[in-house]
N, C-alpha and C. Protein backbone atom coordinates (compact mmCIF):
# COMPACT_ATOMS: atom_id res chain seq x y z
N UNK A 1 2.16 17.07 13.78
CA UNK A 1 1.92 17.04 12.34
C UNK A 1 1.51 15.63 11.95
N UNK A 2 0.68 16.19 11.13
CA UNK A 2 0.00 14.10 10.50
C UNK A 2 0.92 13.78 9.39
N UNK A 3 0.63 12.39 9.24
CA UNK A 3 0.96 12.15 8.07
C UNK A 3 1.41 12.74 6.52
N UNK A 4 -0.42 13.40 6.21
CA UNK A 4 -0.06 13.79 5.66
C UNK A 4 0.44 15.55 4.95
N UNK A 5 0.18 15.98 6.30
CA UNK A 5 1.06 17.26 6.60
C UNK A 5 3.16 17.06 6.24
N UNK A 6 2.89 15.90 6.78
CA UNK A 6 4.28 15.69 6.54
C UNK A 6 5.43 15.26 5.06
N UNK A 7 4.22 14.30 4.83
CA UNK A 7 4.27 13.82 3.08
C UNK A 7 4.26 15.31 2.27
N UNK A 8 3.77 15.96 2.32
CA UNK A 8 3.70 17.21 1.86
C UNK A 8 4.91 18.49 1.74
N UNK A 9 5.10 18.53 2.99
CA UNK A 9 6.31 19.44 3.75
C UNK A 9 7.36 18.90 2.87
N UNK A 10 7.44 17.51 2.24
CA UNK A 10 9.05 16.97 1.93
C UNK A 10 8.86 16.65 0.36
N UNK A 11 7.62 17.08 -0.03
CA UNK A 11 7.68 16.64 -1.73
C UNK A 11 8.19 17.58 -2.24
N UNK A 12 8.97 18.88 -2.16
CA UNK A 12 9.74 19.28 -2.62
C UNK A 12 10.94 19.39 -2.60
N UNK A 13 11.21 18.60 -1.88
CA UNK A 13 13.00 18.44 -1.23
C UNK A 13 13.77 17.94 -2.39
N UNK A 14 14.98 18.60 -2.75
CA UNK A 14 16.03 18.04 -3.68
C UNK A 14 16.82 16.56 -3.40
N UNK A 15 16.03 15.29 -3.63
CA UNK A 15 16.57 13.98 -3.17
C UNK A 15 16.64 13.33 -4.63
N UNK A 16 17.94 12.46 -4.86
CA UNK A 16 17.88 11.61 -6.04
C UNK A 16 17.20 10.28 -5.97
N UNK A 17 16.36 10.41 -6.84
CA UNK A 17 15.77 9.06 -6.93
C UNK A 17 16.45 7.70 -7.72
N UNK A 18 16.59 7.29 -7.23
CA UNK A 18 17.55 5.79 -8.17
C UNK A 18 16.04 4.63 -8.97
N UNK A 19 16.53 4.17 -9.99
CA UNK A 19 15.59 2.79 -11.02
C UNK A 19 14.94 2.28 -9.31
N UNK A 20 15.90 1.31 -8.54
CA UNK A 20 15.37 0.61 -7.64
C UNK A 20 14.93 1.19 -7.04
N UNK A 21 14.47 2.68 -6.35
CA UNK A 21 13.46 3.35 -5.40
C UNK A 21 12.15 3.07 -6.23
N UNK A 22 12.24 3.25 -7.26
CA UNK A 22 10.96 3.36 -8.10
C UNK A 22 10.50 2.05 -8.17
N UNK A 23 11.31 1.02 -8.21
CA UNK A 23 10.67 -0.73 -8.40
C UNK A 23 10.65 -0.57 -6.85
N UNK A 24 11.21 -0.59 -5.49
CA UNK A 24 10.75 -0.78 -4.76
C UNK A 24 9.64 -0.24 -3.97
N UNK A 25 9.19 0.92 -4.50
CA UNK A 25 7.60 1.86 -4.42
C UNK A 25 6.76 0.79 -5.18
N UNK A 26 6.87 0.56 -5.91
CA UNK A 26 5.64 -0.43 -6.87
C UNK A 26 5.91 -1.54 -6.30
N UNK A 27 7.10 -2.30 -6.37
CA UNK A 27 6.47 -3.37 -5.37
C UNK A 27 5.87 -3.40 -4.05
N UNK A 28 6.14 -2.11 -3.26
CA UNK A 28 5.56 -1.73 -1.86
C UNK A 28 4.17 -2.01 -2.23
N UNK A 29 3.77 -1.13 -3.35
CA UNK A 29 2.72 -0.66 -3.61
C UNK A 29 1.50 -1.85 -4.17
N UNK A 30 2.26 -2.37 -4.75
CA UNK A 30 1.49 -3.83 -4.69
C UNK A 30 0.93 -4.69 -4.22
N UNK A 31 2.39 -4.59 -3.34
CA UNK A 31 1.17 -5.36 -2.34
C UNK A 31 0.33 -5.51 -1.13
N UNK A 32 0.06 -4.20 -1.55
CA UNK A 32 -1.37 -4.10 -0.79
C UNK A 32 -2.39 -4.64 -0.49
N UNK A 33 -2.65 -5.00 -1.68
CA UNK A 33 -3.84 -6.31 -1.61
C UNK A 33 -3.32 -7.45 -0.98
N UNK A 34 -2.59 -7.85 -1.56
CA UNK A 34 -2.04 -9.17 -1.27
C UNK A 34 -2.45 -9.37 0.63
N UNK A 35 -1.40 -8.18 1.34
CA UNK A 35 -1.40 -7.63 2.61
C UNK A 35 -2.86 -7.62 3.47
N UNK A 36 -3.59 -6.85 2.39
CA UNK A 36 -5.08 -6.71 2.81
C UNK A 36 -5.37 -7.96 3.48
N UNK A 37 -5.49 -8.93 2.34
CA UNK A 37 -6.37 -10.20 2.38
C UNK A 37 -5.33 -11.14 3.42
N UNK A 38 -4.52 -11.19 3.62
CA UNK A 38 -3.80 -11.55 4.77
C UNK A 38 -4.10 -11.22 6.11
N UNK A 39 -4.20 -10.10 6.39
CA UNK A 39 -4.79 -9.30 7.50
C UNK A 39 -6.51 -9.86 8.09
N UNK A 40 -7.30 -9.60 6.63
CA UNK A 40 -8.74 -9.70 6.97
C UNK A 40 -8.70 -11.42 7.20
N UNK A 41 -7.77 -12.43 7.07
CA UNK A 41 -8.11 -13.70 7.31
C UNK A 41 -7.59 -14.12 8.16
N UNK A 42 -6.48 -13.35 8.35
CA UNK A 42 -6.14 -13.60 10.14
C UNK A 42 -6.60 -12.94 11.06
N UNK A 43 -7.34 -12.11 10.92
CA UNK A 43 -8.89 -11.54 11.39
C UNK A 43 -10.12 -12.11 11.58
N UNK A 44 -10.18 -12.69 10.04
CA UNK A 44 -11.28 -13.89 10.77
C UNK A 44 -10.87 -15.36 10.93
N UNK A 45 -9.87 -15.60 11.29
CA UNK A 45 -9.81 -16.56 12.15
C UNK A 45 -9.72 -16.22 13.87
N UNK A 46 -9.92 -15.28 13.99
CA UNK A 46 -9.71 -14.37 15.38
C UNK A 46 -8.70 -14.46 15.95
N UNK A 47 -7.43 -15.06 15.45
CA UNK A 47 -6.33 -15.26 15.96
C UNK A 47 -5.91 -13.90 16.51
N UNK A 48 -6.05 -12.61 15.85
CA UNK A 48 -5.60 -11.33 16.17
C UNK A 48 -6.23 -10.97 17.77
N UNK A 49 -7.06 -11.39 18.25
CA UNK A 49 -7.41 -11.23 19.15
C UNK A 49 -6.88 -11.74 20.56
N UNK A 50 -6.06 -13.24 20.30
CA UNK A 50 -5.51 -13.58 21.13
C UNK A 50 -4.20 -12.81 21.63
N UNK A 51 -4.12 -11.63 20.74
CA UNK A 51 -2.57 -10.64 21.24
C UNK A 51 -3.45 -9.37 21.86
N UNK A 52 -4.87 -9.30 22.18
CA UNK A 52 -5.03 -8.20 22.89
C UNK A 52 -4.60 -8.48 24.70
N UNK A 53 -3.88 -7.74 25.22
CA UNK A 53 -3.82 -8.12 26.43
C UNK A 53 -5.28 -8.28 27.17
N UNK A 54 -5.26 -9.11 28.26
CA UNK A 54 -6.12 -9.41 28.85
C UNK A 54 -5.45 -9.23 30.47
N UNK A 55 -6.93 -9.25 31.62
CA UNK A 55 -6.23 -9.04 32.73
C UNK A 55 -5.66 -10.65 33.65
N UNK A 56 -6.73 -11.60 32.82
CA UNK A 56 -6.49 -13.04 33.29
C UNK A 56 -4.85 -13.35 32.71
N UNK A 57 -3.77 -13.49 33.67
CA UNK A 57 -2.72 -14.10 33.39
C UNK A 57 -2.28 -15.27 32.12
N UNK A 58 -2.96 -16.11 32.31
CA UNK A 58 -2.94 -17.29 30.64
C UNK A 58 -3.54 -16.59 29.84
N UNK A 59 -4.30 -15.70 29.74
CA UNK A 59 -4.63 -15.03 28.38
C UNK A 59 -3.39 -13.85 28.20
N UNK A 60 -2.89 -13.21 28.89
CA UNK A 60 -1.86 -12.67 28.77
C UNK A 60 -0.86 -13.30 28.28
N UNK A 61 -0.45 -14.57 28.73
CA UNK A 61 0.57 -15.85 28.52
C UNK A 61 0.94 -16.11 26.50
N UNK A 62 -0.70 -16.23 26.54
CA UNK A 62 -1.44 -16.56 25.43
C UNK A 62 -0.80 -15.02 24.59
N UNK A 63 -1.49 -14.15 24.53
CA UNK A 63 -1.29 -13.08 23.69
C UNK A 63 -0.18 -12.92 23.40
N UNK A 64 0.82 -12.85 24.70
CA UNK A 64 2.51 -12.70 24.34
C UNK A 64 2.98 -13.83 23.44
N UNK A 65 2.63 -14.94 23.60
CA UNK A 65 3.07 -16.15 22.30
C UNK A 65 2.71 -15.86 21.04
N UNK A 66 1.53 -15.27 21.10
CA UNK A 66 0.78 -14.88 19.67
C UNK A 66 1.46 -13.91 19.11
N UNK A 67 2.22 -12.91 19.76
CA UNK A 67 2.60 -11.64 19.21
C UNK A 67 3.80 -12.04 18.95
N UNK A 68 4.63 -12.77 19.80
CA UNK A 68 5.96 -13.45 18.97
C UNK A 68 6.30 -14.68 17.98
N UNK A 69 4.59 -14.90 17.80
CA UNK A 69 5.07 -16.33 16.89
C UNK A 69 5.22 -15.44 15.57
N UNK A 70 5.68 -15.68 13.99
CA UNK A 70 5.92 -15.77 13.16
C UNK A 70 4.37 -14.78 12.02
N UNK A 71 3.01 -15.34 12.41
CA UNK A 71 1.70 -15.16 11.86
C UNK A 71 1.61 -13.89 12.80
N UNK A 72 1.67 -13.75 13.86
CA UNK A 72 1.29 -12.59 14.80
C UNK A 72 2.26 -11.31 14.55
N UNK A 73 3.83 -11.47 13.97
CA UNK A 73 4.40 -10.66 13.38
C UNK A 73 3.93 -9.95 12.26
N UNK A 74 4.15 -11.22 11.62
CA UNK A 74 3.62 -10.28 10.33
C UNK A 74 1.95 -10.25 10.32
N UNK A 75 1.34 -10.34 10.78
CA UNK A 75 -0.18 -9.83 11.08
C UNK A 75 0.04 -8.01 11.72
N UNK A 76 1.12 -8.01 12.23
CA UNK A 76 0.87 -6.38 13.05
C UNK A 76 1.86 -5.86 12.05
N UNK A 77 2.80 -6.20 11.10
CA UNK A 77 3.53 -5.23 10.11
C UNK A 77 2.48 -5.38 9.25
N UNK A 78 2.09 -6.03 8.33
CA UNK A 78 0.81 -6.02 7.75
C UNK A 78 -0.42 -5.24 7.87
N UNK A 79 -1.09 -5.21 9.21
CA UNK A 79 -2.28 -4.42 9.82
C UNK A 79 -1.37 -2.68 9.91
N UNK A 80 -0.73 -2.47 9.97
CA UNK A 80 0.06 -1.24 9.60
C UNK A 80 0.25 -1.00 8.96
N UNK A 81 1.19 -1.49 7.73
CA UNK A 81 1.26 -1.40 6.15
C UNK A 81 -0.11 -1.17 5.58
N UNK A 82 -1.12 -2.35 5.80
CA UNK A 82 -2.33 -1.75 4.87
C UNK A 82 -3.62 -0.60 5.41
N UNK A 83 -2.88 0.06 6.28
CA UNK A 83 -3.30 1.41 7.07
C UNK A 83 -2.35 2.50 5.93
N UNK A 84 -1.08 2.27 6.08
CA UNK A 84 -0.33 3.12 5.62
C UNK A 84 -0.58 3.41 4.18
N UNK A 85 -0.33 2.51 3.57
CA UNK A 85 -0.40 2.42 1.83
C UNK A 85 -1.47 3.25 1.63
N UNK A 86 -3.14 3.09 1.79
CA UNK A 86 -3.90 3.97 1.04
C UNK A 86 -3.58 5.56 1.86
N UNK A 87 -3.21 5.91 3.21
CA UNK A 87 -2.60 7.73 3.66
C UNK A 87 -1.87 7.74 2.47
N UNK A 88 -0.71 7.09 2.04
CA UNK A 88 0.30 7.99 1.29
C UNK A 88 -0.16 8.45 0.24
N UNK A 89 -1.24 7.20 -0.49
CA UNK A 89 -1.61 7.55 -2.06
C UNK A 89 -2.23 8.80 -1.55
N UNK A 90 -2.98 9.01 -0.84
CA UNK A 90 -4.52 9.84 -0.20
C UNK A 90 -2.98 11.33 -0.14
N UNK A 91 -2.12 11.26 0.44
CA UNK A 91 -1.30 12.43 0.66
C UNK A 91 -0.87 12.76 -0.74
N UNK A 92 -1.33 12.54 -1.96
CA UNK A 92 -0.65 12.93 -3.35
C UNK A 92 -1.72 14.23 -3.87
N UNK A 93 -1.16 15.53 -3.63
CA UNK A 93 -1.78 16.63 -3.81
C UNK A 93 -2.55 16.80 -5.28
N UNK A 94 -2.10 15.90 -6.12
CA UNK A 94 -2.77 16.41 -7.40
C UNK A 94 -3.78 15.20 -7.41
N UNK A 95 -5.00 15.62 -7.79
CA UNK A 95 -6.22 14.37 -7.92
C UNK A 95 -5.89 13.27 -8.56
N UNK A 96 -5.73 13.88 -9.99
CA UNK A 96 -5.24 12.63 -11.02
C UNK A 96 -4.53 11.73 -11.04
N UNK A 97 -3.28 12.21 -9.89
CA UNK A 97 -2.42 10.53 -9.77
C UNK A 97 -2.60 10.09 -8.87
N UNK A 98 -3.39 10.85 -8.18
CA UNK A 98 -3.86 10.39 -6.69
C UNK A 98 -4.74 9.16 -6.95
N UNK A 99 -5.85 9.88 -7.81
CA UNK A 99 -7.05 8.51 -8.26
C UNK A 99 -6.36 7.41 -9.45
N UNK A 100 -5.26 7.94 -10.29
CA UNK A 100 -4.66 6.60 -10.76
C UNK A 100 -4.00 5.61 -9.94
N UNK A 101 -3.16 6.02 -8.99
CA UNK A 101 -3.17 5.43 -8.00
C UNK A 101 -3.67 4.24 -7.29
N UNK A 102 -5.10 5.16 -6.69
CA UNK A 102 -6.00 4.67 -6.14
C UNK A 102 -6.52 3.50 -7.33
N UNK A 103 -6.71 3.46 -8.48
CA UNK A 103 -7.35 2.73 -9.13
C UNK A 103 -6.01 1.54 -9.19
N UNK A 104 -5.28 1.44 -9.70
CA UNK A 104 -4.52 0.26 -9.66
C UNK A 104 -3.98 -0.08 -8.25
N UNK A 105 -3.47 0.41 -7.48
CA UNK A 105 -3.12 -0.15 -5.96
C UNK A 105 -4.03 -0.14 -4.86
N UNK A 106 -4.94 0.44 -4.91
CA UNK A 106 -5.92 0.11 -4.08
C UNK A 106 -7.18 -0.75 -4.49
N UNK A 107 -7.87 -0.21 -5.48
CA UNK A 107 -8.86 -0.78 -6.05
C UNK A 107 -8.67 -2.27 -6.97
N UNK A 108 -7.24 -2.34 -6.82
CA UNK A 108 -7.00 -3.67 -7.45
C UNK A 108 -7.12 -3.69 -8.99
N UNK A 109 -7.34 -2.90 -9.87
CA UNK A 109 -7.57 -2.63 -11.09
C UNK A 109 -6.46 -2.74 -12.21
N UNK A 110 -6.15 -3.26 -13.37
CA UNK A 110 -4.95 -3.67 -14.18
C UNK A 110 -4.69 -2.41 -14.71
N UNK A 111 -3.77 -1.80 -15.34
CA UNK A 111 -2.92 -0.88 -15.66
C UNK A 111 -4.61 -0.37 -16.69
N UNK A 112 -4.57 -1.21 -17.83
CA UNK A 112 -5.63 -1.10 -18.57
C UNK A 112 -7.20 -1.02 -18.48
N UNK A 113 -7.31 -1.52 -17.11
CA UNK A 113 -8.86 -1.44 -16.62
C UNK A 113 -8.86 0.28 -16.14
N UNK A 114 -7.94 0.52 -15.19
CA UNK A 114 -7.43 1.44 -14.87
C UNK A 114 -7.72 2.81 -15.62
N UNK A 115 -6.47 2.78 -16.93
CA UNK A 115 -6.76 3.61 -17.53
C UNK A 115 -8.20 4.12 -18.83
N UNK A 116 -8.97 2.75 -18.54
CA UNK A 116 -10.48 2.96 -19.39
C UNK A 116 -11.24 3.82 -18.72
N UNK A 117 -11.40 3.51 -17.62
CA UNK A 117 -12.11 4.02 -16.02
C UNK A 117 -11.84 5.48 -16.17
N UNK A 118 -10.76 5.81 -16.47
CA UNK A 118 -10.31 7.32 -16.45
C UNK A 118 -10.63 8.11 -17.59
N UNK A 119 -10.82 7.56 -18.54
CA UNK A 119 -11.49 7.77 -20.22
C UNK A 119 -12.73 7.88 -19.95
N UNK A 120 -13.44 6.63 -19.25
CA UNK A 120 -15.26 6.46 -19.30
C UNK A 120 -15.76 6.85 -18.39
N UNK A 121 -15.23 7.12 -17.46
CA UNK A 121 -16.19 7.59 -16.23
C UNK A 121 -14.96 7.75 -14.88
N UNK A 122 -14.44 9.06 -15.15
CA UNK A 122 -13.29 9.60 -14.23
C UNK A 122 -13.98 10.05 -13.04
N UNK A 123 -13.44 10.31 -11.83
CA UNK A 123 -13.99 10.49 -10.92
C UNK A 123 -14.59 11.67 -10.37
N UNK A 124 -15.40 11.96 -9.73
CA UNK A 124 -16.54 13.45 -9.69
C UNK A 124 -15.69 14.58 -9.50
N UNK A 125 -15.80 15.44 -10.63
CA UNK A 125 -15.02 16.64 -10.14
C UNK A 125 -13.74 16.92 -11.38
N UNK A 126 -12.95 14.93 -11.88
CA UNK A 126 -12.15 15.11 -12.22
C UNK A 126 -12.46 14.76 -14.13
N UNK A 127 -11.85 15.54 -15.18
CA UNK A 127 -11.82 15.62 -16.46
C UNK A 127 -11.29 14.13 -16.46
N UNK A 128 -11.87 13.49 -17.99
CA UNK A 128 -11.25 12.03 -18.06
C UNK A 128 -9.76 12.72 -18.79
N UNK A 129 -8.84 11.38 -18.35
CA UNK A 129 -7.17 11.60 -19.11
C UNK A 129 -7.20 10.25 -20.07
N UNK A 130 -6.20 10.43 -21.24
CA UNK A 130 -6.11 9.21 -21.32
C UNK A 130 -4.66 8.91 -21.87
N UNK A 131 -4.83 7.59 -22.09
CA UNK A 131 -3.14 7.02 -22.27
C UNK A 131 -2.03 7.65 -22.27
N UNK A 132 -1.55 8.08 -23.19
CA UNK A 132 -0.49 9.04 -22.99
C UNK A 132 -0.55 9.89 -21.24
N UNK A 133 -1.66 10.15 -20.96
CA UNK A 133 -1.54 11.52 -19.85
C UNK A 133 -1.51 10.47 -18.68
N UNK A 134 -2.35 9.25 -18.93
CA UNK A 134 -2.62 8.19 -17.80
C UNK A 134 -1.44 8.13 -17.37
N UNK A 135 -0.55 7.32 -18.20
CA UNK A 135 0.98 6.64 -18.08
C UNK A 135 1.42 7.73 -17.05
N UNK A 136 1.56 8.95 -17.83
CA UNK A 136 2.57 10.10 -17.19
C UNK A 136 1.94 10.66 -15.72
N UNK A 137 0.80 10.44 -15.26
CA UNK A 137 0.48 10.86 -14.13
C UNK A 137 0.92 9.67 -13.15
N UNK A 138 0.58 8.42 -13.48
CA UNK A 138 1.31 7.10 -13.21
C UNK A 138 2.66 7.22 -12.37
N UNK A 139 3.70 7.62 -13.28
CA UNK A 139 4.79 7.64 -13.42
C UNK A 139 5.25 8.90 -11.84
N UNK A 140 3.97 10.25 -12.75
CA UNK A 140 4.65 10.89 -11.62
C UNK A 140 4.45 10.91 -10.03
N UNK A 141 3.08 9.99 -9.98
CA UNK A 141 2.46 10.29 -8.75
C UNK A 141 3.42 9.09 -7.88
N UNK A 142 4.35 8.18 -8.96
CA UNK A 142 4.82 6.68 -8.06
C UNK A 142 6.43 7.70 -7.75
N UNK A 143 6.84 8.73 -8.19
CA UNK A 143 8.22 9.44 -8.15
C UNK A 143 7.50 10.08 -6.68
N UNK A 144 6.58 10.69 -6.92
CA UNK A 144 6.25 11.28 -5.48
C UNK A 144 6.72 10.64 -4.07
N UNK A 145 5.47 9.22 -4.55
CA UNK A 145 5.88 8.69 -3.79
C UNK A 145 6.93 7.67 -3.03
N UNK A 146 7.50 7.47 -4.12
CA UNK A 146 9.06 7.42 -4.01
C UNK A 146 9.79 8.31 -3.32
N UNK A 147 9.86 9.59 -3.37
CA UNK A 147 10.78 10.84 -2.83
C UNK A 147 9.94 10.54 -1.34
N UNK A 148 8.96 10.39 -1.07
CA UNK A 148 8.72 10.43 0.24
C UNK A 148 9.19 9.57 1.09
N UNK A 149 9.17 8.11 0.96
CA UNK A 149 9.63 7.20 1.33
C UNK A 149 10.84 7.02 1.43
N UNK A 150 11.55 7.86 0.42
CA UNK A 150 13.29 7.76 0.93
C UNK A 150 13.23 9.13 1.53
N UNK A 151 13.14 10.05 1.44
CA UNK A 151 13.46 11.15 2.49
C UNK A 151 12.91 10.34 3.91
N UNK A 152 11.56 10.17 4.09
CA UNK A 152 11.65 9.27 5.38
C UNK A 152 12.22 8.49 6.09
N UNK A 153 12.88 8.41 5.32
CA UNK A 153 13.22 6.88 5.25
C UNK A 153 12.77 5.27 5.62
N UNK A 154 12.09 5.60 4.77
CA UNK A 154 11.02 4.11 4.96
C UNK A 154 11.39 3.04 4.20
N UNK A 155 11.88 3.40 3.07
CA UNK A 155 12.12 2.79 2.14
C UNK A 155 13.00 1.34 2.54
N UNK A 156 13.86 1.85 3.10
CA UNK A 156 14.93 0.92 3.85
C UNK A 156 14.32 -0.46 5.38
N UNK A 157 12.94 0.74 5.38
CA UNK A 157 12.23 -0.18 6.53
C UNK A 157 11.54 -1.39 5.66
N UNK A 158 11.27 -1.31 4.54
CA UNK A 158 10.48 -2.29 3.63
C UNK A 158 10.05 -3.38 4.13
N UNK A 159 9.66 -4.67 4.49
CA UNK A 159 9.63 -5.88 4.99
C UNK A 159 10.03 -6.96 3.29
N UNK A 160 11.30 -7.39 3.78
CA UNK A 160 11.96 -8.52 2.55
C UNK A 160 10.99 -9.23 1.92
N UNK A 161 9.87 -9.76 3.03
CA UNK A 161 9.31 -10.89 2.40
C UNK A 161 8.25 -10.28 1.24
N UNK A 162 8.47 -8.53 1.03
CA UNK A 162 6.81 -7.85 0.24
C UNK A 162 7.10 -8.76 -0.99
N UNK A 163 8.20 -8.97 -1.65
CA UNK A 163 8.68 -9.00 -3.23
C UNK A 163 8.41 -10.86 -3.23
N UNK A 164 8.45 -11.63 -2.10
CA UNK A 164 7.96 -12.91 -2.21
C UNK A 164 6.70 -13.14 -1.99
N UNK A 165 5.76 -11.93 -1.14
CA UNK A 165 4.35 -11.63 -0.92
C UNK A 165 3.60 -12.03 -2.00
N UNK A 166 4.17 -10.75 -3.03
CA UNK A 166 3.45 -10.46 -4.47
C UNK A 166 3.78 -11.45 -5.54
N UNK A 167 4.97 -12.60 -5.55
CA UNK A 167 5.13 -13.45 -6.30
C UNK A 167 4.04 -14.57 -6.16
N UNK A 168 3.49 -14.88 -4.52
CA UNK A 168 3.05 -16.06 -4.26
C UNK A 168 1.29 -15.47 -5.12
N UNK A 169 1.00 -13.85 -4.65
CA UNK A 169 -0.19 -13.18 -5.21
C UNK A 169 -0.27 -13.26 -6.60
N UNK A 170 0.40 -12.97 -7.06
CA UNK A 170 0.31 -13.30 -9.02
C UNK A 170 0.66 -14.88 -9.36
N UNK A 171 1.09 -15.94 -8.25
CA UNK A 171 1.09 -16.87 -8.98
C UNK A 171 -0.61 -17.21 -8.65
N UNK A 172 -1.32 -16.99 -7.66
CA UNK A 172 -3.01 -16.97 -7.26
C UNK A 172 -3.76 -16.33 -8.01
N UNK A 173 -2.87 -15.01 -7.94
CA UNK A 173 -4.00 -14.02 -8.69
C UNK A 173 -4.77 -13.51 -7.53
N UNK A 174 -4.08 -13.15 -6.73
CA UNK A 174 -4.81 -12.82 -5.46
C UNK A 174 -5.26 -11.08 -5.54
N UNK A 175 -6.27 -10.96 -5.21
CA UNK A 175 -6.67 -9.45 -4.91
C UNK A 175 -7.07 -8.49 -6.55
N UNK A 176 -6.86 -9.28 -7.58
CA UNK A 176 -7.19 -9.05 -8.75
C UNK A 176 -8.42 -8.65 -8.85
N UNK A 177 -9.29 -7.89 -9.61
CA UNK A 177 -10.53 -7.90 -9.97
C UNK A 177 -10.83 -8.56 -10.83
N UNK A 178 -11.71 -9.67 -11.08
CA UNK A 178 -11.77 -9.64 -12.77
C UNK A 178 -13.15 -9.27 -13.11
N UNK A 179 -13.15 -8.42 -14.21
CA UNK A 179 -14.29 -7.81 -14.88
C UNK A 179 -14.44 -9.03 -16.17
């Protein structure tokens, strides 16, 4: 079963959701970007490459240092996380919170850019919503994915440093769009 065969199978399960599941889904969810652009620059510095094994011994030497230093850690929870984050939104069966979603945590878009986008030009297929309906699809598509992540239990897998990630990102302004 995939992913999101599985995300699916468990969105109806009777689990209580607590305030902090829901702040810790949005902060997951945040920082994505942040994550992204971390990934793609320790990418192009090619550092990621020095952890592919090789058959020459010192490049092996080499890779194993890389994969236990500190940058090479969180480069492979990172390069996973920002794999994961857009499956789960992508596993949210109803379009509309799927693509609200998608518009603020993936696309980088402000609550308010967000919900214009969905007024002026919603996505093919889908009726525009607005404010009132925005918020509430918001709300429900982040409970979704909330219930998934604690039935998984992922939630608990979190990495500590996401909530200092996204502080250092909003003090930059990292991954923002600006229109």
């Amino acid at each position: 079963m995939d992913l999101d065969g599985a995300l699916r199978g468990v969105a109806g399960l009777n689990t209580v959701l607590e305030k902090k599941d829901i702040e810790l889904t949005v902060t997951f969810l945040e920082s994505y970007i942040p994550m992204l652009k971390i990934v793609k620059d320790y990418e192009a510095t090619g550092a990621h490459l020095l952890m592919q094994p090789e058959s020459n011994s010192s490049k092996s030497l080499i890779a194993y240092a890389a994969s236990k230093s500190e940058g090479g850690k969180r480069y492979g929870s990172y390069k996973v996380l920002t794999q994961f984050i857009p499956e789960l939104i992508n596993s949210i069966y109803n379009p509309h919170e799927r693509k609200v979603l998608e518009l603020i945590y993936i696309d980088g878009l402000t609550f308010g850019e967000a919900a214009l986008s969905m007024e002026e030009d919603p996505a093919e297929g889908l009726g525009p919503i607005f404010g009132g309906s925005f918020a509430e699809r918001r709300r429900k598509g982040l409970k979704r994915i909330a219930l998934s992540l604690k039935i998984l239990g992922i939630l608990e897998l979190i990495p500590e440093d996401i909530t200092q990630l996204n502080e250092v990102a909003e003090r930059f302004k990292m991954g923002r769009k600006s229109h």
